[in-house]
Protein backbone atom coordinates (compact mmCIF):
# COMPACT_ATOMS: atom_id res chain seq x y z
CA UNK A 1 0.00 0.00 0.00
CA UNK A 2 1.20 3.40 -0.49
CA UNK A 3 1.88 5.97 2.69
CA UNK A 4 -0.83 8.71 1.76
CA UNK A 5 -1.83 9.32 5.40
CA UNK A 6 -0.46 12.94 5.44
CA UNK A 7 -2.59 13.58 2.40
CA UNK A 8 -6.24 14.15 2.31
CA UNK A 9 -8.30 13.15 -0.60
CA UNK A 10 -8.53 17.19 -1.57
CA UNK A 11 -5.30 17.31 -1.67
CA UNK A 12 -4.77 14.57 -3.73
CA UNK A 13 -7.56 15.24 -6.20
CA UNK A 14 -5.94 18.92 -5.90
CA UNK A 15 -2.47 17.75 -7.13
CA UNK A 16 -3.46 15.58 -10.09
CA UNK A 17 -6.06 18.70 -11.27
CA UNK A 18 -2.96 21.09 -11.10
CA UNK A 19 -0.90 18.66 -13.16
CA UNK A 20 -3.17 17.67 -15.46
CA UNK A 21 -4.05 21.26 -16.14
CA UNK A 22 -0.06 22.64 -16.07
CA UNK A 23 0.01 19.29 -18.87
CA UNK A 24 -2.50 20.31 -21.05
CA UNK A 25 -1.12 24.09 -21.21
CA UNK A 26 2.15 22.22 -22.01
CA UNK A 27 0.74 20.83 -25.13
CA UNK A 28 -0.01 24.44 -26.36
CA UNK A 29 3.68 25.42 -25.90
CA UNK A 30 6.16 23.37 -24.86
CA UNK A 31 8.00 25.89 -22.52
CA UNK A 32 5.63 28.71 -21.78
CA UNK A 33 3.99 26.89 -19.28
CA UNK A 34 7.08 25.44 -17.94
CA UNK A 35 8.47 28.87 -17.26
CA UNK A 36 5.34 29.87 -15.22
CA UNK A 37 5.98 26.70 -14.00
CA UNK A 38 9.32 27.97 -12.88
CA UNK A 39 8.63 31.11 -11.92
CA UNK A 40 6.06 30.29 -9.57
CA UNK A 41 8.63 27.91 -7.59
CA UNK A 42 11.18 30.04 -7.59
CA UNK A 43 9.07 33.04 -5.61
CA UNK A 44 7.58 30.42 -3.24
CA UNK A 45 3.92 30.14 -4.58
CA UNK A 46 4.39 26.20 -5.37
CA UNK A 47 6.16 23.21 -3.73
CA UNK A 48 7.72 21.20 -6.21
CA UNK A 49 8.11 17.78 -5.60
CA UNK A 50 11.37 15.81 -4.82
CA UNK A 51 13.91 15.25 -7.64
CA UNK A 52 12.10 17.90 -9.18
CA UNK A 53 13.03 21.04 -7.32
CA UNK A 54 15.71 22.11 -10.19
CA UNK A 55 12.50 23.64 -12.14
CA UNK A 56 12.39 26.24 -9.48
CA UNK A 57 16.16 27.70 -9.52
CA UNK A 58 17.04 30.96 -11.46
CA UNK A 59 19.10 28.98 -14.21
CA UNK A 60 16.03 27.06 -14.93
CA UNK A 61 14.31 30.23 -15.25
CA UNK A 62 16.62 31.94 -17.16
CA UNK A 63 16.81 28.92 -19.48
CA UNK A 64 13.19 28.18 -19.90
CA UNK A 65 12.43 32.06 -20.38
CA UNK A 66 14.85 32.27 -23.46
CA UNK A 67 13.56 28.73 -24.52
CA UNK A 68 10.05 30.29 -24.35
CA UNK A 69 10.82 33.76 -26.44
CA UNK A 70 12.33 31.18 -28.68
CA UNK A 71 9.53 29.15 -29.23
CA UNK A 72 7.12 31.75 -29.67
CA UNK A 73 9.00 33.71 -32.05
CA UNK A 74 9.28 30.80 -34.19
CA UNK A 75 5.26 29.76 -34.36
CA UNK A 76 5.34 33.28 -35.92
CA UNK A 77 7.19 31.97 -38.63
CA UNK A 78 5.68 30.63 -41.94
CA UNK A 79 6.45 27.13 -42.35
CA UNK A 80 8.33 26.80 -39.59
CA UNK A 81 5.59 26.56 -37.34
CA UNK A 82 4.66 23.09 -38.81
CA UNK A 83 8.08 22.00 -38.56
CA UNK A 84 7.62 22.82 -34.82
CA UNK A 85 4.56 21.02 -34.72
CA UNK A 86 6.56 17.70 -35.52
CA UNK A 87 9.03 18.16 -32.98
CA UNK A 88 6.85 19.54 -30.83
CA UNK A 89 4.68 16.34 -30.34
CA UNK A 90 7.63 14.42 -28.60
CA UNK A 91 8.89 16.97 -26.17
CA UNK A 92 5.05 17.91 -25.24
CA UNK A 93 4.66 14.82 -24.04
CA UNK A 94 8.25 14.53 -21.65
CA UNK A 95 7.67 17.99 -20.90
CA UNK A 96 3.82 17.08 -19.71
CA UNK A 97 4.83 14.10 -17.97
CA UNK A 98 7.68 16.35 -16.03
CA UNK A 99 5.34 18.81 -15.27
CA UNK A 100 2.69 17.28 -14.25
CA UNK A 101 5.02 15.38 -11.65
CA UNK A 102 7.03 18.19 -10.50
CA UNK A 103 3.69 19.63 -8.59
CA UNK A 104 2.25 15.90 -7.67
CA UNK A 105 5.10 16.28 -4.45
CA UNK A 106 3.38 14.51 -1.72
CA UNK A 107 2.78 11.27 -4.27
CA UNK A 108 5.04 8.00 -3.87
CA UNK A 109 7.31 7.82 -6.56
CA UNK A 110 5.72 5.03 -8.34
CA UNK A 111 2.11 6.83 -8.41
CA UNK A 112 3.14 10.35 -8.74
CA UNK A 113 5.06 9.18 -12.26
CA UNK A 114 2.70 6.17 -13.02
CA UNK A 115 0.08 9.41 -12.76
CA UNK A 116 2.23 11.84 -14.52
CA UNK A 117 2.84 9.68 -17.43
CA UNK A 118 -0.84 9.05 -18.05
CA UNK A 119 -2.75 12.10 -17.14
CA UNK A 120 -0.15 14.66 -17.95
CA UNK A 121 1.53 13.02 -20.70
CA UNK A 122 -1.72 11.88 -22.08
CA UNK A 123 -2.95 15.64 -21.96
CA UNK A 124 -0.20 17.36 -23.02
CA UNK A 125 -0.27 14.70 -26.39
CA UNK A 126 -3.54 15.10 -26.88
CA UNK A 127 -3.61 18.88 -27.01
CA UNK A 128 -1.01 19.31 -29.19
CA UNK A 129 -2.29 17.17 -31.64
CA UNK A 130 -5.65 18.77 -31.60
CA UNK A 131 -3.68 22.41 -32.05
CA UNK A 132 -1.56 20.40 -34.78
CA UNK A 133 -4.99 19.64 -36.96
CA UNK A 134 -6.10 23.35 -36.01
CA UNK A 135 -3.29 24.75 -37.93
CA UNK A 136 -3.09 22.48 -40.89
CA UNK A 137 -6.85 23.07 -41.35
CA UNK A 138 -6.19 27.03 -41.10
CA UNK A 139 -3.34 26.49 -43.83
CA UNK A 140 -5.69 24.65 -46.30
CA UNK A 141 -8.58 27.41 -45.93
CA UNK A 142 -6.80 30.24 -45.57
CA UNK A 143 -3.02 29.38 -47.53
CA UNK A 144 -1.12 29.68 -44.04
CA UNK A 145 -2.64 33.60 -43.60
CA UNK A 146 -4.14 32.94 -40.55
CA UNK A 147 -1.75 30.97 -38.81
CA UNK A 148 -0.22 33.95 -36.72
CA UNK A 149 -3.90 33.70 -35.31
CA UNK A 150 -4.15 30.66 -34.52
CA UNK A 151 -0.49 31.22 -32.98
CA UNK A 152 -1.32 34.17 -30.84
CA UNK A 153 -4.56 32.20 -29.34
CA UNK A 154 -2.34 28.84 -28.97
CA UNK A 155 -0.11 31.27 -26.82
CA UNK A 156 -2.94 32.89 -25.24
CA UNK A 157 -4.11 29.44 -23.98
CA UNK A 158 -0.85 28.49 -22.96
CA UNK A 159 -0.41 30.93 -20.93
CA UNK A 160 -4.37 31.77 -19.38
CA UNK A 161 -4.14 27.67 -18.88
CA UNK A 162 -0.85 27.61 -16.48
CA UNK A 163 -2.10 30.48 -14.39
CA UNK A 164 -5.43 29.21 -14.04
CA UNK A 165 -4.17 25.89 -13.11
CA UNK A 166 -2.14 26.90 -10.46
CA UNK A 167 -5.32 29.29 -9.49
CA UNK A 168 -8.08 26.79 -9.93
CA UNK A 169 -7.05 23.70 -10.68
CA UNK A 170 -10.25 22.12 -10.78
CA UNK A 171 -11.33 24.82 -13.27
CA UNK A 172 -8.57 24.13 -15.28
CA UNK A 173 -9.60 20.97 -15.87
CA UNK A 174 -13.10 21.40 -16.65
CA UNK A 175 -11.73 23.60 -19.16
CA UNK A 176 -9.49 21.06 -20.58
CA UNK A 177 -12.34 18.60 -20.54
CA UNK A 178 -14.30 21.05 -22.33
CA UNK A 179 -11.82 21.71 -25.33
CA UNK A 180 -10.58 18.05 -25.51
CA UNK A 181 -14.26 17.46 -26.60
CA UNK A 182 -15.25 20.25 -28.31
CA UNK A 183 -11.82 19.31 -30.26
CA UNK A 184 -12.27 15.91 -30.93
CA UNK A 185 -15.68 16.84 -32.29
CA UNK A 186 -13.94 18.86 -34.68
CA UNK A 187 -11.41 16.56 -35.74
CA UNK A 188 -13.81 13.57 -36.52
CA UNK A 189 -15.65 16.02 -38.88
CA UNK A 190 -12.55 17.30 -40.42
CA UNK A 191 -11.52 13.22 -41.34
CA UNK A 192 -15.43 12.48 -42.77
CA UNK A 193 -14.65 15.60 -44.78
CA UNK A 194 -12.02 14.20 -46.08
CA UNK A 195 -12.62 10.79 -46.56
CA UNK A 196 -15.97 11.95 -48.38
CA UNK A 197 -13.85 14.11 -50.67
CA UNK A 198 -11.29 11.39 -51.40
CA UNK A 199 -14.13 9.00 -51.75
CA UNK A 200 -15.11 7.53 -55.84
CA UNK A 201 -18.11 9.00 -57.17
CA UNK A 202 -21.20 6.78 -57.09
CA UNK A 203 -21.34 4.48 -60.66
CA UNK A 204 -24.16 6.08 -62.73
CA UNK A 205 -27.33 4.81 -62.90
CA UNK A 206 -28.01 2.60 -66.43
């Protein structure tokens, strides 16, 4: 059995919101929500978890913040940004998984990755591939024009996502919940579009 008896239910329901929610953000941009992440270690409004603590020193910060102006120059980019997309699908889901475990601190090791890798690594994936489809659909429509758009709002969401998760993290994750569907919705009726374009005519009638 695992030692939980210094954690209430709450709190545990509390920690796995927080890093599902930090997760999810994560699959918007990779580092943005790691350096929020960071930042609110390293001024003392969130105990990271042990092993973890690193995330929460100034080089991290440093690092992460020029990793972050980085990244979100780059979306800006045309062309690029799909590029990104590839590699970004990876590295969401490590950098989900990390995050997500970094604020599960009062978890035994076992559970708190076991939990990481599924919930936060699972949201982080999923999330970036939904934003993925987002921005290949806005290239086909709209010849790439309205990808700084869809850029600005992935950034946006990236960043309204951290601070609301660290906030309200049950929010967070009703909001998650909420665009997971609403996106998967989408997605399955971007695919039947497809396959019904790609799709033979019917034979003609004789």
């Amino acid at each position: 059995m695992f030692a939980l008896s210094h954690m209430t239910g709450t709190d545990l329901a509390l920690s796995i919101a927080l890093g599902t929610g930090l997760a999810a953000a994560v699959g918007l941009r990779v580092f943005v929500p790691m350096l929020i992440l960071s930042i609110a270690a390293f001024t003392g409004h969130l105990h990271l978890s042990s092993g973890l603590e690193w995330l929460g020193t100034a080089p991290a910060m440093v690092m992460l913040g020029i990793a972050a102006v980085l990244e979100v120059l780059a979306y800006y980019v045309p062309g690029l940004d799909h590029l990104l997309d590839t590699l970004a699908a990876p590295a969401a889901l490590i950098a989900g998984t990390v995050a997500a475990a970094a604020v599960m601190a009062d978890l035994p090791p076992i559970l708190k990755w076991g939990t990481a890798v599924i919930a936060g690594g699972g949201a982080a994936g999923i999330t970036q591939g939904l934003t993925s489809l987002l921005r290949v659909k806005s290239a086909v429509l709209t010849g790439g024009l309205a990808n700084p758009v869809v850029s600005s709002a992935e950034l946006g969401g990236a960043v309204a996502l951290s601070l609301l998760a660290l906030a309200a993290p049950v929010i967070a994750v009703a909001v998650v919940a909420a665009f997971l569907w609403y996106g998967v919705r989408a997605a399955r009726r971007l695919l039947r579009r497809r396959t019904a374009a790609g799709s033979p005519p019917p034979p003609a009638a004789s």
